[in-house]
PDB file of N, CA and C in Angstrom:
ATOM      1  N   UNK A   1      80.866 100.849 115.033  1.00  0.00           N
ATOM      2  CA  UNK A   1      81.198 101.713 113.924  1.00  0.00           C
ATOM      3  C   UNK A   1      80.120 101.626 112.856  1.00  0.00           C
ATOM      4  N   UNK A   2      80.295 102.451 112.478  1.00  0.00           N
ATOM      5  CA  UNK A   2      78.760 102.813 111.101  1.00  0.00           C
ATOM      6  C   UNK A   2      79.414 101.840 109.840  1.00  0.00           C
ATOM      7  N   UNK A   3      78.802 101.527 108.949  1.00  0.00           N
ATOM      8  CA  UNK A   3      79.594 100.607 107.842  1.00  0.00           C
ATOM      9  C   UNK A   3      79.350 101.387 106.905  1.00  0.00           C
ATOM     10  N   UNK A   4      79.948 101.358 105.922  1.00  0.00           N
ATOM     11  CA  UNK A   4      79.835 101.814 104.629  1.00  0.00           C
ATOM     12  C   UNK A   4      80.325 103.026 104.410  1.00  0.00           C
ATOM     13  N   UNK A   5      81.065 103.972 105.566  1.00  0.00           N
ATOM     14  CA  UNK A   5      81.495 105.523 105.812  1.00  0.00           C
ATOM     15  C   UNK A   5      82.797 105.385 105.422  1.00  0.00           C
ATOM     16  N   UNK A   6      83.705 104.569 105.844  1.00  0.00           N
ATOM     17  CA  UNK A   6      85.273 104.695 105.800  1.00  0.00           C
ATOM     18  C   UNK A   6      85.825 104.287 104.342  1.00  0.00           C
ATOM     19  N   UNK A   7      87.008 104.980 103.892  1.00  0.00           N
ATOM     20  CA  UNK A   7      87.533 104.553 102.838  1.00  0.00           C
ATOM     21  C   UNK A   7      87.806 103.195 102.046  1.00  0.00           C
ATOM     22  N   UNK A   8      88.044 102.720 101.062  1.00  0.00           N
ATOM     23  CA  UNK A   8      87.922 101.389 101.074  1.00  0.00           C
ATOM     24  C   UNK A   8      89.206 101.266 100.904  1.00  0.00           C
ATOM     25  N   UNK A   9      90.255 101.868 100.158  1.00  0.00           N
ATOM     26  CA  UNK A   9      91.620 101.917 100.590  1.00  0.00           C
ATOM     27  C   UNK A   9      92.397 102.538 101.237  1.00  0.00           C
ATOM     28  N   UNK A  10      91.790 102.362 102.357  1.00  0.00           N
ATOM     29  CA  UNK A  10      92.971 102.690 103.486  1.00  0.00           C
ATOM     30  C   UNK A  10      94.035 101.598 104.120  1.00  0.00           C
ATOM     31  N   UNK A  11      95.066 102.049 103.898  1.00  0.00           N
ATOM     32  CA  UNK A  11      96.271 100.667 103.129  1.00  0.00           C
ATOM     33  C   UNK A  11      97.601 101.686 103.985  1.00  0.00           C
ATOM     34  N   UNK A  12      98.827 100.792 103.824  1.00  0.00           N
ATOM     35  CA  UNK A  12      99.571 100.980 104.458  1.00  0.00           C
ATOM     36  C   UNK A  12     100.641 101.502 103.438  1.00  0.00           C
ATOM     37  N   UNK A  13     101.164 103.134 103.416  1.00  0.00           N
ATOM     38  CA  UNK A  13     101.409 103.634 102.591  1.00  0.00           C
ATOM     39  C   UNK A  13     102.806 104.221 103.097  1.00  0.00           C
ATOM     40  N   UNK A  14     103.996 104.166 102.475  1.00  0.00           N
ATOM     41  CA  UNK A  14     105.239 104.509 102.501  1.00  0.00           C
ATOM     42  C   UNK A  14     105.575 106.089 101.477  1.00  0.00           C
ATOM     43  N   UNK A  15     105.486 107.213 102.919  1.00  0.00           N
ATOM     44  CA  UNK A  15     105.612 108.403 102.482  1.00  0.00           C
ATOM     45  C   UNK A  15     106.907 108.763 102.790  1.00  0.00           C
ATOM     46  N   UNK A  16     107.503 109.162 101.148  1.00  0.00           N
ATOM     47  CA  UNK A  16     109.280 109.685 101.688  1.00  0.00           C
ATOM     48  C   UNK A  16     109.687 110.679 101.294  1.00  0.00           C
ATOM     49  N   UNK A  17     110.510 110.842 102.213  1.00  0.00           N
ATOM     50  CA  UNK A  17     111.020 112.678 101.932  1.00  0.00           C
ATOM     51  C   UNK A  17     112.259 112.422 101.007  1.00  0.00           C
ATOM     52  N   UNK A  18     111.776 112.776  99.819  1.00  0.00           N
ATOM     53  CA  UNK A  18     112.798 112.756  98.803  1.00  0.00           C
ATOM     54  C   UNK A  18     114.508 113.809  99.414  1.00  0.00           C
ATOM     55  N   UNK A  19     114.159 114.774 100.101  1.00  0.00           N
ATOM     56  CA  UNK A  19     115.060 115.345 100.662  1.00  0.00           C
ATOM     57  C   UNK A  19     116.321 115.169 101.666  1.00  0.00           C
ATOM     58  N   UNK A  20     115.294 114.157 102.596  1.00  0.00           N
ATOM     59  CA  UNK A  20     116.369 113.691 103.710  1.00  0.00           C
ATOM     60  C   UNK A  20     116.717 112.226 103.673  1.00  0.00           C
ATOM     61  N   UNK A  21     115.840 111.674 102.216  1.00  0.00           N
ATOM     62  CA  UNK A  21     116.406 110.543 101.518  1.00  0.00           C
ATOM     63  C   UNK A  21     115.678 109.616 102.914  1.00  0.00           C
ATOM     64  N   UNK A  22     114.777 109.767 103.395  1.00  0.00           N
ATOM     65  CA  UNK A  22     113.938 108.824 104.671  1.00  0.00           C
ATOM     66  C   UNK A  22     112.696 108.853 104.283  1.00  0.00           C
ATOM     67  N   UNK A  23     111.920 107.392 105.232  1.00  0.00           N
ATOM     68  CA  UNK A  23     110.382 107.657 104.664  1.00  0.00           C
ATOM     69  C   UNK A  23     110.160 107.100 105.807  1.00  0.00           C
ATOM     70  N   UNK A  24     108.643 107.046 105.816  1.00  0.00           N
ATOM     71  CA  UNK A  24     107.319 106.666 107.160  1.00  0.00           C
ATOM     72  C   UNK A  24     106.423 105.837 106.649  1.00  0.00           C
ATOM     73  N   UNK A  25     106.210 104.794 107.499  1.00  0.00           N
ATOM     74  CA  UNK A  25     105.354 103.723 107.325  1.00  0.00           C
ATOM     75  C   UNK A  25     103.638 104.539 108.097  1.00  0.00           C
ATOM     76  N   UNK A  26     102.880 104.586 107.557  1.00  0.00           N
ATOM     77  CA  UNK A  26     102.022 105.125 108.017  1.00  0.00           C
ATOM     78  C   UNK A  26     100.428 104.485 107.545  1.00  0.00           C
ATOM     79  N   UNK A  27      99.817 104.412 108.155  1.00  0.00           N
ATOM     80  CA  UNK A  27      98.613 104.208 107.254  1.00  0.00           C
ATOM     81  C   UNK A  27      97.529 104.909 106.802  1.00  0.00           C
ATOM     82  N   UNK A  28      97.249 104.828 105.317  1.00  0.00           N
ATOM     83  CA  UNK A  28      96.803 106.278 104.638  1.00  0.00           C
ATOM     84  C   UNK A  28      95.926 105.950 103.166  1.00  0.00           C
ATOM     85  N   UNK A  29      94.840 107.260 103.117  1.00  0.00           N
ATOM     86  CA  UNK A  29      94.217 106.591 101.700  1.00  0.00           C
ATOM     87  C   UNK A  29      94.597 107.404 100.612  1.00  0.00           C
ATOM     88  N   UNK A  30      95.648 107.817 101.178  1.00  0.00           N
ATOM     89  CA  UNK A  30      96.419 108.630  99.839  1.00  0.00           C
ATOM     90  C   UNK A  30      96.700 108.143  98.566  1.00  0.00           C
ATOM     91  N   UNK A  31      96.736 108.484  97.908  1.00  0.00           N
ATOM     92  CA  UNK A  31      96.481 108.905  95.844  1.00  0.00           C
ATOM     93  C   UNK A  31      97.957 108.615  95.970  1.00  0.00           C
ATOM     94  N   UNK A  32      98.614 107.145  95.066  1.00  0.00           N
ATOM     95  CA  UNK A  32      99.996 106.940  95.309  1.00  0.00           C
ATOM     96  C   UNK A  32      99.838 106.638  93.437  1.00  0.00           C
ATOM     97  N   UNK A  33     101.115 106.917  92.992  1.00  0.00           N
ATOM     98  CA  UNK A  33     101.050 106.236  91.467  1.00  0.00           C
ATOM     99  C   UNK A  33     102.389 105.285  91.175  1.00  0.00           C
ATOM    100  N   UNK A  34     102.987 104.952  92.353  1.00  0.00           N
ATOM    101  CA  UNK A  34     103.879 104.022  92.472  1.00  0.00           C
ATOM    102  C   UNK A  34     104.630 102.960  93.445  1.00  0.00           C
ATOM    103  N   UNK A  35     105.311 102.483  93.418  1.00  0.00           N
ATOM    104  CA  UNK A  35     105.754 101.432  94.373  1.00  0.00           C
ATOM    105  C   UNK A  35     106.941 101.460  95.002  1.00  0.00           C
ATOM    106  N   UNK A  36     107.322 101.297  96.200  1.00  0.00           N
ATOM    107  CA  UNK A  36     108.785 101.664  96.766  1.00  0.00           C
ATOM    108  C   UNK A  36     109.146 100.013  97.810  1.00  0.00           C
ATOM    109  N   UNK A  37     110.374  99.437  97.389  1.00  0.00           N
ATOM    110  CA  UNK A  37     110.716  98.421  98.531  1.00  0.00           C
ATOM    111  C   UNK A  37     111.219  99.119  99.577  1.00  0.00           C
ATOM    112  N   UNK A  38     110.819  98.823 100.959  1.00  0.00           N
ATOM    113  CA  UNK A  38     111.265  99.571 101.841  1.00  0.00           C
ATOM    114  C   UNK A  38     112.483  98.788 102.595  1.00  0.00           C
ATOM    115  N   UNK A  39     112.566  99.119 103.503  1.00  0.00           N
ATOM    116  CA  UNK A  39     113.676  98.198 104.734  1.00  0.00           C
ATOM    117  C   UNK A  39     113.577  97.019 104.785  1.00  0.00           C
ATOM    118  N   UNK A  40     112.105  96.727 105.509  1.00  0.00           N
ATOM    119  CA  UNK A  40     111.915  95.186 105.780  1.00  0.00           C
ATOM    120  C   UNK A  40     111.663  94.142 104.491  1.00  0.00           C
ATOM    121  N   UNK A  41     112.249  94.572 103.302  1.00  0.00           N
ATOM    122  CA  UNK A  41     112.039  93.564 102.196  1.00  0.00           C
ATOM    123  C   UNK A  41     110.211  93.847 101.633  1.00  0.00           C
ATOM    124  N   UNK A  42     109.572  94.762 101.866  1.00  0.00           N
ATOM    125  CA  UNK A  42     107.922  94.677 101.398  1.00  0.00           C
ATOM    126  C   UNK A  42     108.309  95.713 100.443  1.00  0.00           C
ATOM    127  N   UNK A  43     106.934  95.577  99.608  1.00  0.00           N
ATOM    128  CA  UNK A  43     106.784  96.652  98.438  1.00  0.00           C
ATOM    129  C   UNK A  43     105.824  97.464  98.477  1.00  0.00           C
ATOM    130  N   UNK A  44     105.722  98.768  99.099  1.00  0.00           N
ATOM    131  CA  UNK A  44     104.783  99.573  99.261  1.00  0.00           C
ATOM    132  C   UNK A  44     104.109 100.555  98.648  1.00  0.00           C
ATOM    133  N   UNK A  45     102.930 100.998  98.118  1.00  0.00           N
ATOM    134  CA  UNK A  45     102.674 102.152  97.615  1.00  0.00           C
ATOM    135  C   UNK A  45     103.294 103.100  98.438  1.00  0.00           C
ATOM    136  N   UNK A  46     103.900 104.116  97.613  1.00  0.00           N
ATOM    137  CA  UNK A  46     104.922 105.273  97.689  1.00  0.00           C
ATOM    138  C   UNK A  46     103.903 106.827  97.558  1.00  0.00           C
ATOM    139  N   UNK A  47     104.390 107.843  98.198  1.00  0.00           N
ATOM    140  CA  UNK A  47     103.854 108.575  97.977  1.00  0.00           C
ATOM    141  C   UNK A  47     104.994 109.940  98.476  1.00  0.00           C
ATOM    142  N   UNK A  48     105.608 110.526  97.455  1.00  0.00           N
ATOM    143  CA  UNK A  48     106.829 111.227  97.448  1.00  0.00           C
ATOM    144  C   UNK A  48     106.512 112.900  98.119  1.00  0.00           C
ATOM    145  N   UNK A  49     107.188 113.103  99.355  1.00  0.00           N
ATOM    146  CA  UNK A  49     107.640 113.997 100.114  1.00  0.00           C
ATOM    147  C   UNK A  49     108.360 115.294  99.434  1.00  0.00           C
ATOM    148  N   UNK A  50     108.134 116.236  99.514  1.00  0.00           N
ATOM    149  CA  UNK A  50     108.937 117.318  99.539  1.00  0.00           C
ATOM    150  C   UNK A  50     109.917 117.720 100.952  1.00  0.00           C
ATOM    151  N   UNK A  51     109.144 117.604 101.982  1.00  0.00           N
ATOM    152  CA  UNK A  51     109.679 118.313 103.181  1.00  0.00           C
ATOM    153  C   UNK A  51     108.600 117.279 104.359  1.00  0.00           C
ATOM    154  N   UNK A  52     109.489 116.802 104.980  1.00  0.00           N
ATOM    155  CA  UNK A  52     108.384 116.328 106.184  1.00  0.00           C
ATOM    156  C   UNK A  52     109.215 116.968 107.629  1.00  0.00           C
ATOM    157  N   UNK A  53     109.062 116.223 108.295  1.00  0.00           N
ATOM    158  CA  UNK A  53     109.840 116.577 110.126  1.00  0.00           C
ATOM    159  C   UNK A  53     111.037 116.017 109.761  1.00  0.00           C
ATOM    160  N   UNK A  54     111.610 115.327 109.176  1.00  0.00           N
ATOM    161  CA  UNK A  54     113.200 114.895 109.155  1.00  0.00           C
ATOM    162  C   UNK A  54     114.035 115.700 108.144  1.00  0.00           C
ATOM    163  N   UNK A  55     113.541 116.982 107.355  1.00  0.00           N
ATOM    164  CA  UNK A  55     113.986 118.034 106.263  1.00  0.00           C
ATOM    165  C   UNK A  55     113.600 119.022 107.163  1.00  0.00           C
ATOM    166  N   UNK A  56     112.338 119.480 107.749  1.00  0.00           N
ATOM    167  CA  UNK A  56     112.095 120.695 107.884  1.00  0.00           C
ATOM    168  C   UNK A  56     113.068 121.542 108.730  1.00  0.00           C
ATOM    169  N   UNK A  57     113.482 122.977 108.779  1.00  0.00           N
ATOM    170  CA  UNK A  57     114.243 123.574 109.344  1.00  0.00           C
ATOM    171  C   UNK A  57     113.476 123.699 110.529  1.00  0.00           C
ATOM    172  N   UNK A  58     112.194 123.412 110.741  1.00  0.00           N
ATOM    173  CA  UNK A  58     111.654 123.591 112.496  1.00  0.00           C
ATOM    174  C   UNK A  58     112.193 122.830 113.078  1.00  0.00           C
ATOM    175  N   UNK A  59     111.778 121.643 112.531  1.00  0.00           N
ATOM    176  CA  UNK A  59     112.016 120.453 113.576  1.00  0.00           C
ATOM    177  C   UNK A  59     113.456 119.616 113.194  1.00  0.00           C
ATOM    178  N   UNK A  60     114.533 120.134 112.217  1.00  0.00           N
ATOM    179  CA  UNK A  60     116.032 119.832 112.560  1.00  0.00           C
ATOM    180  C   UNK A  60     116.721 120.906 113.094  1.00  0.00           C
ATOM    181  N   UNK A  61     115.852 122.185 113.776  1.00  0.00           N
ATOM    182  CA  UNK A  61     116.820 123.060 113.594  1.00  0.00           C
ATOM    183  C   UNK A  61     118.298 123.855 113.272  1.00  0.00           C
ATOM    184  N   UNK A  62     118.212 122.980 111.998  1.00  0.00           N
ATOM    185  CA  UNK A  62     119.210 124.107 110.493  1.00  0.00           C
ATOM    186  C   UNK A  62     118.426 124.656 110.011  1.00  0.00           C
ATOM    187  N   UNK A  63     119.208 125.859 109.342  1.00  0.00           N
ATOM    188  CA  UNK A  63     118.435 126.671 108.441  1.00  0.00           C
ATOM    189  C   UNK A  63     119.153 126.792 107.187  1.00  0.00           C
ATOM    190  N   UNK A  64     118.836 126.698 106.350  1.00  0.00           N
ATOM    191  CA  UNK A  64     118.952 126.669 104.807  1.00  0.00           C
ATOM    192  C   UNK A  64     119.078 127.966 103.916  1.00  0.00           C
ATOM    193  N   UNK A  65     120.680 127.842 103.944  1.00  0.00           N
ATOM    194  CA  UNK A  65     121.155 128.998 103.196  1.00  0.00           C
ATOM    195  C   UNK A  65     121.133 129.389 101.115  1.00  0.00           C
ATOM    196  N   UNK A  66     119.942 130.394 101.603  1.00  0.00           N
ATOM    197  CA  UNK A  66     120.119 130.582 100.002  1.00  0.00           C
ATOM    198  C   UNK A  66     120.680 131.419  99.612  1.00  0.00           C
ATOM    199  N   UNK A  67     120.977 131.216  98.115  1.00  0.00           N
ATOM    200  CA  UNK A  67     122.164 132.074  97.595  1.00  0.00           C
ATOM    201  C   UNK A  67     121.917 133.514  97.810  1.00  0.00           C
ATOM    202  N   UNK A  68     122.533 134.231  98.448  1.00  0.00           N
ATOM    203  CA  UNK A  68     122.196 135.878  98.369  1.00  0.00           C
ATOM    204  C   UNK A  68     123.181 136.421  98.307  1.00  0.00           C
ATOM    205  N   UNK A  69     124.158 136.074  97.351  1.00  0.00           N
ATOM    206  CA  UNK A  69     125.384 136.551  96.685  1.00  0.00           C
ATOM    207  C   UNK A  69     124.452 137.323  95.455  1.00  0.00           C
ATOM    208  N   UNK A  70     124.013 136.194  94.536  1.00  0.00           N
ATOM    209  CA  UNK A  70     123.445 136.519  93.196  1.00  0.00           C
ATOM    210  C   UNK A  70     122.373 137.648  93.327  1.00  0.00           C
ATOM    211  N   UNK A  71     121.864 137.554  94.847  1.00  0.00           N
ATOM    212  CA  UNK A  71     120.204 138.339  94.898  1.00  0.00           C
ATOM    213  C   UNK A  71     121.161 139.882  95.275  1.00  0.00           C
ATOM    214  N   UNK A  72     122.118 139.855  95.959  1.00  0.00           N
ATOM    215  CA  UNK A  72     122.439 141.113  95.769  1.00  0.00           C
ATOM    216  C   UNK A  72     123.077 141.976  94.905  1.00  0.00           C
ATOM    217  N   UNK A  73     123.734 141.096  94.374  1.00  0.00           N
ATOM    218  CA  UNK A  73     124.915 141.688  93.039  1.00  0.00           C
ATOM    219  C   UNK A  73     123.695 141.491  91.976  1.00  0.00           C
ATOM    220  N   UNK A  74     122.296 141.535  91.954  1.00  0.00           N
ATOM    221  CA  UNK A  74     121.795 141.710  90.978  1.00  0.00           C
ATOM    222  C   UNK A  74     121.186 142.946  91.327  1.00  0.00           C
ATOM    223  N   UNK A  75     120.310 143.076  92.564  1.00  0.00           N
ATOM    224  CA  UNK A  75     120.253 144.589  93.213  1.00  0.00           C
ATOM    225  C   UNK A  75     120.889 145.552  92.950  1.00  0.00           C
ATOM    226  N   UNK A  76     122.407 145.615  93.295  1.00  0.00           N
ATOM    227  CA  UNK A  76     123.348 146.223  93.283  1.00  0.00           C
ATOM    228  C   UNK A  76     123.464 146.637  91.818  1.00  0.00           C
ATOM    229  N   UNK A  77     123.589 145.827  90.763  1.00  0.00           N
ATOM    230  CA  UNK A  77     123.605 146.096  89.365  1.00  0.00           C
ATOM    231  C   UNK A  77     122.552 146.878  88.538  1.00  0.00           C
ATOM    232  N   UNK A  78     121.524 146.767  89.344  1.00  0.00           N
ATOM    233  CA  UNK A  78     120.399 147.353  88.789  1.00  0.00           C
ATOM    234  C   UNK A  78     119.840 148.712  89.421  1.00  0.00           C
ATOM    235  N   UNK A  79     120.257 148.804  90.822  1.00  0.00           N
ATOM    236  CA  UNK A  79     120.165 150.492  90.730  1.00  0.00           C
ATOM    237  C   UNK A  79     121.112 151.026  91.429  1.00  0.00           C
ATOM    238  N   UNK A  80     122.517 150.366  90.898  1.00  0.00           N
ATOM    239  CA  UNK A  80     123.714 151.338  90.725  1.00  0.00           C
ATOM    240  C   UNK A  80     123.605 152.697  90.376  1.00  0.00           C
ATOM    241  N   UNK A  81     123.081 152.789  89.213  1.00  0.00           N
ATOM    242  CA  UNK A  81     123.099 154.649  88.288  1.00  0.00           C
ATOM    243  C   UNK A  81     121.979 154.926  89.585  1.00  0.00           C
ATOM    244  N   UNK A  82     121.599 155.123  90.214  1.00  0.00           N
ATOM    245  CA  UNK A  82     120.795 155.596  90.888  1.00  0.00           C
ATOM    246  C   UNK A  82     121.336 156.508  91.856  1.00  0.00           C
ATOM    247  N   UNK A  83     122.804 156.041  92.205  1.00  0.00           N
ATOM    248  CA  UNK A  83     123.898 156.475  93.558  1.00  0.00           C
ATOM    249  C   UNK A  83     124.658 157.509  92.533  1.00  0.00           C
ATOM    250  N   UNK A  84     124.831 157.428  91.387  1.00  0.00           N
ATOM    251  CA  UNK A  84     125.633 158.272  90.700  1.00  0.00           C
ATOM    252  C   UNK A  84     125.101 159.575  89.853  1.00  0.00           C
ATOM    253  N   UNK A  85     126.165 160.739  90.486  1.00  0.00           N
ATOM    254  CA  UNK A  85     125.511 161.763  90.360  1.00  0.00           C
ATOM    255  C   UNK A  85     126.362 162.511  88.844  1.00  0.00           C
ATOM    256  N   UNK A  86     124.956 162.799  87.626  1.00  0.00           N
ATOM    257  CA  UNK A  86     126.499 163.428  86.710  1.00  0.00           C
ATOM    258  C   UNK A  86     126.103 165.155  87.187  1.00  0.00           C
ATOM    259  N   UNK A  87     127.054 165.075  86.376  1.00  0.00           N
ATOM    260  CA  UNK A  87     127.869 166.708  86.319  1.00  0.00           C
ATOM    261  C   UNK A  87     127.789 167.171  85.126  1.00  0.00           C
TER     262      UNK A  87
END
């Protein structure tokens, strides 16, 4: 291997999906600004998830219902006079 090319912190970094409330032990030189105890009793730089494979609707296949009550009854409200004809 060449010396002097690779990161100097590349460290063992605990990325969690704030969503499905799970995380991954992985190793990474990711930009962390805090600390998480994990399972096995260690304290790891943390690096917080939006969506990984244990949230995503690909790979749990659910799909995630958003409200489209509000998205239509706001439609509906707004070009109502449009259907109505005066006289």
């Amino acid at each position: 291997m060449q010396k002097n090319i690779h990161p100097g912190n590349y460290r063992t970094v605990l990325f969690y999906d704030s969503n499905a409330k799970t995380g991954f032990l992985i190793r990474s030189c990711a930009s962390t600004n805090g600390t998480m105890k994990w399972e096995d009793g260690k304290e790891y730089p943390v690096f917080m998830c939006d969506t990984s494979s244990a949230s995503h609707p690909y790979y749990t296949g659910k799909t995630r219902q958003l409200g489209t009550e509000g998205r239509v009854s706001d439609f509906s409200n707004r070009f109502a006079k449009f259907g109505l004809k005066s006289k």
